[in-house]
N, C-alpha and C. Protein backbone atom coordinates (compact mmCIF):
# COMPACT_ATOMS: atom_id res chain seq x y z
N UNK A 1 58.49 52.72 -65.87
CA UNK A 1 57.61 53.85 -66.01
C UNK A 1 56.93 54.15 -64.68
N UNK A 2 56.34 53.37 -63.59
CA UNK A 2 55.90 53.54 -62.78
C UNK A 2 54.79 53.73 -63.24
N UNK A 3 54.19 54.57 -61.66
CA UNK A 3 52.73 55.01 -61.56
C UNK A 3 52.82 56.81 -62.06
N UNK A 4 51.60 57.09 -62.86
CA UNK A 4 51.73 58.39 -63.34
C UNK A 4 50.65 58.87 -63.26
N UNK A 5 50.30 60.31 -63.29
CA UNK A 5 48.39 60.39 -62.89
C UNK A 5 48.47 60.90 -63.71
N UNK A 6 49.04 60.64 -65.47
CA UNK A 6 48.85 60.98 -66.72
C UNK A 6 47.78 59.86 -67.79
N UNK A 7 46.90 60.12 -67.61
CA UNK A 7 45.72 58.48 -67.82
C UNK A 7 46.03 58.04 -69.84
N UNK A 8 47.05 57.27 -69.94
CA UNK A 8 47.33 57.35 -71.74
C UNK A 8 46.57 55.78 -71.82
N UNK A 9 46.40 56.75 -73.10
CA UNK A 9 45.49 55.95 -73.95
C UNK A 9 45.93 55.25 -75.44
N UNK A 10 45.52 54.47 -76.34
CA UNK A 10 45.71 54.37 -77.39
C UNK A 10 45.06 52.96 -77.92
N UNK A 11 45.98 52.39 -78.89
CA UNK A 11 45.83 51.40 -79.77
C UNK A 11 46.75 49.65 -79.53
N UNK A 12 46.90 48.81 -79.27
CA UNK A 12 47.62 47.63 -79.81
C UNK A 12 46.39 47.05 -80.84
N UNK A 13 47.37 46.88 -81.78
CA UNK A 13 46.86 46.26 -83.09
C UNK A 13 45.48 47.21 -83.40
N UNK A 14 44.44 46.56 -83.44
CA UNK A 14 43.33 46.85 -83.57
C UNK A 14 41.86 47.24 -82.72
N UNK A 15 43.37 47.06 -81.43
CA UNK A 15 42.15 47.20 -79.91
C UNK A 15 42.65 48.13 -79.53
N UNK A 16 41.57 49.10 -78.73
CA UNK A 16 41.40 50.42 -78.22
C UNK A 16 42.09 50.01 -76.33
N UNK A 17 42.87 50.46 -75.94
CA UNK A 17 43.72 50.50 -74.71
C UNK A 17 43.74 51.28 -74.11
N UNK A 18 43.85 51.27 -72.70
CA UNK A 18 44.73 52.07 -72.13
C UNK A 18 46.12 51.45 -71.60
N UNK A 19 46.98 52.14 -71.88
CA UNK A 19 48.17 51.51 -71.50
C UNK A 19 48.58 51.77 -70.38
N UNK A 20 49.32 51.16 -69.37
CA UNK A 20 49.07 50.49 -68.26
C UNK A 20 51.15 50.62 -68.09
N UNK A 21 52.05 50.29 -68.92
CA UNK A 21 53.29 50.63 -69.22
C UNK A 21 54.02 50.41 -70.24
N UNK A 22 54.83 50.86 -70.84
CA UNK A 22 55.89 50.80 -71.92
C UNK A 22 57.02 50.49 -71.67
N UNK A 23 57.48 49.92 -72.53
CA UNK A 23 58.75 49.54 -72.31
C UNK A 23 59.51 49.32 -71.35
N UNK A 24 58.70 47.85 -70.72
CA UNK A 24 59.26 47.48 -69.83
C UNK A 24 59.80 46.13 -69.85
N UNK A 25 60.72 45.12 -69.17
CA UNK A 25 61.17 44.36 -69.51
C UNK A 25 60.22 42.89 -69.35
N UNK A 26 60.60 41.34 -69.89
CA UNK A 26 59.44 40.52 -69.65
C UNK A 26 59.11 40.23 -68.01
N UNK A 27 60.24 40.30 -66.80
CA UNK A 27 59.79 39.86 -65.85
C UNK A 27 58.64 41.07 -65.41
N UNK A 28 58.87 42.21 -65.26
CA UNK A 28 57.41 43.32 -65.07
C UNK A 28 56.32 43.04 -65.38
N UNK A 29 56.57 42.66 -67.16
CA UNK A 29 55.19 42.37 -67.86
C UNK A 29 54.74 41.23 -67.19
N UNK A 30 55.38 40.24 -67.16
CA UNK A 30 54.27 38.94 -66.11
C UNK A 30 53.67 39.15 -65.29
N UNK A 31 54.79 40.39 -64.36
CA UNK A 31 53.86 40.29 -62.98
C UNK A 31 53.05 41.64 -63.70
N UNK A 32 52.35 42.36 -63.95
CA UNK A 32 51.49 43.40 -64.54
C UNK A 32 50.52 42.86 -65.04
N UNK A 33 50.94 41.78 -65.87
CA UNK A 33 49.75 41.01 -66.61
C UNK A 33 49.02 39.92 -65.47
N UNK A 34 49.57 39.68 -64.60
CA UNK A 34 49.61 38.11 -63.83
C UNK A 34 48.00 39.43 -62.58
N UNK A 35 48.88 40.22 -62.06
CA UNK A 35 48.04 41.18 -61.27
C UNK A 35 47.19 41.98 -62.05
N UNK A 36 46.89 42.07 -63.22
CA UNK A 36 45.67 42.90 -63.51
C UNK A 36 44.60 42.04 -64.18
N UNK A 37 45.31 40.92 -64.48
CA UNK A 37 44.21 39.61 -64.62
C UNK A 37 43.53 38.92 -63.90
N UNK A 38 44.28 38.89 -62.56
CA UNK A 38 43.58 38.80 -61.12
C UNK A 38 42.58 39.92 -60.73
N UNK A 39 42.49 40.79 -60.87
CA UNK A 39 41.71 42.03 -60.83
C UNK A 39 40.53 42.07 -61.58
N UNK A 40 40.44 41.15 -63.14
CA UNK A 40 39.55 41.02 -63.75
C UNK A 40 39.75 42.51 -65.06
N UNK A 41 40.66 42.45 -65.48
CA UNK A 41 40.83 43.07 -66.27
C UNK A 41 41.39 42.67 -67.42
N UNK A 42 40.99 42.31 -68.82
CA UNK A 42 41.53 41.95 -69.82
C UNK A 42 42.92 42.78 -70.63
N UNK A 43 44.13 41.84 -70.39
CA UNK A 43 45.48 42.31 -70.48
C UNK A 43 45.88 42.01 -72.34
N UNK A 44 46.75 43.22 -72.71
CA UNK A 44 46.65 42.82 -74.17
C UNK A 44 48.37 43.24 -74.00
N UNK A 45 49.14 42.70 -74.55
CA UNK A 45 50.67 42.46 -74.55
C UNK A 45 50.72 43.06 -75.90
N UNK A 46 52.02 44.04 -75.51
CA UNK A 46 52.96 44.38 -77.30
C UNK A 46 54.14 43.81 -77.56
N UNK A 47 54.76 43.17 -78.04
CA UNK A 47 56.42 43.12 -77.97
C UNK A 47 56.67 44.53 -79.10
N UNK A 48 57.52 45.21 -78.25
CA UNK A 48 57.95 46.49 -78.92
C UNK A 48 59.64 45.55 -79.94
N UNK A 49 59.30 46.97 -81.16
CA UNK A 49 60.17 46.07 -81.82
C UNK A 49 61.48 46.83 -81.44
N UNK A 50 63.01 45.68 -82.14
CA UNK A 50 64.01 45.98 -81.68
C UNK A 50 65.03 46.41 -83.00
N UNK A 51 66.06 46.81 -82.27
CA UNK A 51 66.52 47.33 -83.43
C UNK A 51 67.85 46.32 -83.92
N UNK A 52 67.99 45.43 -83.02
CA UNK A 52 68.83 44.07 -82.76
C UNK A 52 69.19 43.14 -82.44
N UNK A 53 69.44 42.49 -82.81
CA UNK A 53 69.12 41.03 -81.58
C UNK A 53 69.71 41.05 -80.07
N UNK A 54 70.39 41.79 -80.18
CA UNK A 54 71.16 41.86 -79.00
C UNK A 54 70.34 42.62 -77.88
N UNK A 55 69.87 42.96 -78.33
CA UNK A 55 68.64 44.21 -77.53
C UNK A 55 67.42 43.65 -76.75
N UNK A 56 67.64 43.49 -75.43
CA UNK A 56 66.38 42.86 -74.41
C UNK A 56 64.86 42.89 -75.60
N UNK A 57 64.18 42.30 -75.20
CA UNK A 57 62.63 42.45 -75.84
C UNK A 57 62.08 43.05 -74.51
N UNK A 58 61.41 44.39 -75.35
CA UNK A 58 60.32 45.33 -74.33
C UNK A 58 59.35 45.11 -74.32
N UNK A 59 58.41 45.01 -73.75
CA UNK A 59 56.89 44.75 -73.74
C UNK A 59 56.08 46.38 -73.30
N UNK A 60 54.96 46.24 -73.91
CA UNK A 60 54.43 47.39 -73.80
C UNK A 60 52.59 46.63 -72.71
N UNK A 61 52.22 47.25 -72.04
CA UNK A 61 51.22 46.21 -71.56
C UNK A 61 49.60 47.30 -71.92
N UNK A 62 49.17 46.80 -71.85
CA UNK A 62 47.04 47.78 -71.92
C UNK A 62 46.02 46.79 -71.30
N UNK A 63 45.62 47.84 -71.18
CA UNK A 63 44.37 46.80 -71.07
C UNK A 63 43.11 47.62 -71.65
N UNK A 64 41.51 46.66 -71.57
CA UNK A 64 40.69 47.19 -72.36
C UNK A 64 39.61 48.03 -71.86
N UNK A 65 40.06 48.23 -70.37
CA UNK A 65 38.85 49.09 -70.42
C UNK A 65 39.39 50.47 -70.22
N UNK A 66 38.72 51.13 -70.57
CA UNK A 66 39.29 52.52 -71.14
C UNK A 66 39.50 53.52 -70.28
N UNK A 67 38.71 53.50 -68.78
CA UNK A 67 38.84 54.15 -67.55
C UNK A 67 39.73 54.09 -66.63
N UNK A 68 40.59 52.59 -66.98
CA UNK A 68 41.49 52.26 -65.84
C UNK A 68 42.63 53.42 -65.60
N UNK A 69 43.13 53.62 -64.87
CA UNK A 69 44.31 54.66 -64.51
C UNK A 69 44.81 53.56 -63.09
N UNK A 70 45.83 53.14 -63.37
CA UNK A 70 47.02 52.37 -62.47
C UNK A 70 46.89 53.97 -61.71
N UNK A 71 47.06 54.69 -61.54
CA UNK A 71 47.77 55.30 -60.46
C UNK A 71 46.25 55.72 -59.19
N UNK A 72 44.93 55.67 -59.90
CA UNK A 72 44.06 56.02 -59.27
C UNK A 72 43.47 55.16 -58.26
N UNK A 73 43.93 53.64 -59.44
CA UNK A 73 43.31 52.59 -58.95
C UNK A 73 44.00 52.19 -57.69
N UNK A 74 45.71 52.52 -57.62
CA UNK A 74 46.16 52.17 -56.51
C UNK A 74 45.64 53.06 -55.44
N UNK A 75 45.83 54.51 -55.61
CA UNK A 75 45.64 55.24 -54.39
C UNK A 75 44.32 55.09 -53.51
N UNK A 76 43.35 54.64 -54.88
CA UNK A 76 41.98 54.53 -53.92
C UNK A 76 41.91 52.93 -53.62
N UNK A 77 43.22 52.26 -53.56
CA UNK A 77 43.23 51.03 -52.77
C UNK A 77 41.95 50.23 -53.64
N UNK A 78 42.15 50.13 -55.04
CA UNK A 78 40.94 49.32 -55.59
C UNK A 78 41.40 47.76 -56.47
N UNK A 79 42.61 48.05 -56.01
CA UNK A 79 43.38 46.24 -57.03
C UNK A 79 43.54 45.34 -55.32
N UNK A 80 43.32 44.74 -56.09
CA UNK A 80 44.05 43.17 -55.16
C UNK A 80 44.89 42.95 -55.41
N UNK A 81 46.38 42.00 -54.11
CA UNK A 81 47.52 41.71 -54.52
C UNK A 81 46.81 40.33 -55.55
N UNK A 82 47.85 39.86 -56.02
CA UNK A 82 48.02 38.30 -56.64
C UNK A 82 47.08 37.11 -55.95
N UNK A 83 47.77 37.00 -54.61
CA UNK A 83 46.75 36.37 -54.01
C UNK A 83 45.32 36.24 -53.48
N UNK A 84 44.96 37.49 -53.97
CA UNK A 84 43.74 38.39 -53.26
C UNK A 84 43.16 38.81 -51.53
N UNK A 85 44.19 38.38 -51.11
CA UNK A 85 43.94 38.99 -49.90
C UNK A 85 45.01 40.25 -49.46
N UNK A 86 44.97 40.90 -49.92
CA UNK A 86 45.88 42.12 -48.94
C UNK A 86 45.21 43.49 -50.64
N UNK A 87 45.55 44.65 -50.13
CA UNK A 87 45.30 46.14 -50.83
C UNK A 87 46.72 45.76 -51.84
N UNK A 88 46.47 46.44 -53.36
CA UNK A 88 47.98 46.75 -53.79
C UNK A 88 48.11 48.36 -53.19
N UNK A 89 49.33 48.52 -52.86
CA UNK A 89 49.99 49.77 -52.39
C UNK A 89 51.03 49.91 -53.75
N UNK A 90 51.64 51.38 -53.21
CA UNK A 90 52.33 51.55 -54.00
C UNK A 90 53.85 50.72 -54.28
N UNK A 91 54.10 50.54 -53.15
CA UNK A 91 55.16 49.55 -52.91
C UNK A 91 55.05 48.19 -53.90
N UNK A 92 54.23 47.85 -53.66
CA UNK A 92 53.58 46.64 -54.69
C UNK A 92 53.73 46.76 -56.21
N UNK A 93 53.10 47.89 -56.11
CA UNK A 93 52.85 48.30 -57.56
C UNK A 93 54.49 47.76 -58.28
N UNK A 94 55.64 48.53 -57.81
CA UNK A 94 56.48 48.93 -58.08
C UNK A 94 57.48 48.05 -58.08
N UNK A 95 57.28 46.91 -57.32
CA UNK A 95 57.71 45.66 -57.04
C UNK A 95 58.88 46.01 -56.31
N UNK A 96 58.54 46.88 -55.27
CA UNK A 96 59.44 47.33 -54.10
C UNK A 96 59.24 45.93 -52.85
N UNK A 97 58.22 46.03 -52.50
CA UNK A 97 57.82 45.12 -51.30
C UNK A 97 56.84 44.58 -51.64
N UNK A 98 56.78 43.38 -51.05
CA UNK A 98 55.76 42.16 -50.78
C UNK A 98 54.47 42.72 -49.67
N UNK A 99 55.38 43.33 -49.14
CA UNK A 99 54.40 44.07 -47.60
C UNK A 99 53.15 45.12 -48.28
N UNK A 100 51.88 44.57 -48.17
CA UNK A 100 50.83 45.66 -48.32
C UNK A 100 50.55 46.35 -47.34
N UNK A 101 50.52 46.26 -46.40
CA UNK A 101 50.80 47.08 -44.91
C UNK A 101 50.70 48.53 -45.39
N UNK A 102 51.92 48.31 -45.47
CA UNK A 102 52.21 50.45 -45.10
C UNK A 102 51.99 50.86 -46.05
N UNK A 103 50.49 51.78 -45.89
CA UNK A 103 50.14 52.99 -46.79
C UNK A 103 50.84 54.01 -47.29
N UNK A 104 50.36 54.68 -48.15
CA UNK A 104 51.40 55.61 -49.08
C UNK A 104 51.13 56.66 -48.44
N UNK A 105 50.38 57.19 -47.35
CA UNK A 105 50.14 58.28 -46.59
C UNK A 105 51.00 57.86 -45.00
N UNK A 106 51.51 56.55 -45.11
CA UNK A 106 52.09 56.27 -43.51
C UNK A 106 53.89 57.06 -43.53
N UNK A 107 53.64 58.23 -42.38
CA UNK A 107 54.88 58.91 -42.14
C UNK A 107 55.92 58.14 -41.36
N UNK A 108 57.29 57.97 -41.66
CA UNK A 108 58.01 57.27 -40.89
C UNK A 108 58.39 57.74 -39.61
């Protein structure tokens, strides 16, 4: 799904979310959950259901506070990587590069 400056909202189970991505596979969800828990944000996991066994398990990810927007939070450079020293960029986000370096405004 990426980053979207569409801010969705909703439900897992009985808790009020914003969702953060859908249907994505388990290695994403770790690192999504692993980096927005570092950030201090309480992460709430879906397993989306399947229609077979044969069929990857999707995870759907949220979290609880209701303002967050992944795409805002990156641009205004407000998450920490994993380790907490470097900006997440978009690159990061996306699990393009390790490199926080180059800004999403840097022209090649």
């Amino acid at each position: 799904m990426g980053l979207q400056g569409k801010h969705m909202f909703g439900a897992i189970g009985e808790q009020r979310v914003t969702f953060v991505e859908k249907k994505i596979g388990s290695d994403r969800m770790e690192f999504l959950k692993k980096l927005l828990e570092c950030n201090g944000f309480e992460v709430i996991v879906q397993e989306e259901k399947r229609k077979s066994e044969e069929e990857p398990q999707l995870y759907t990810v949220g979290v609880t506070d209701m303002v967050f927007n992944p795409t805002v939070y990156v641009f205004q450079r407000r998450l920490k990587t994993i380790d907490g020293k470097h900006i997440v960029n978009q690159e990061y986000w996306n699990q393009i590069s390790e490199d926080s370096k180059p800004q999403y405004w840097k022209n090649s």
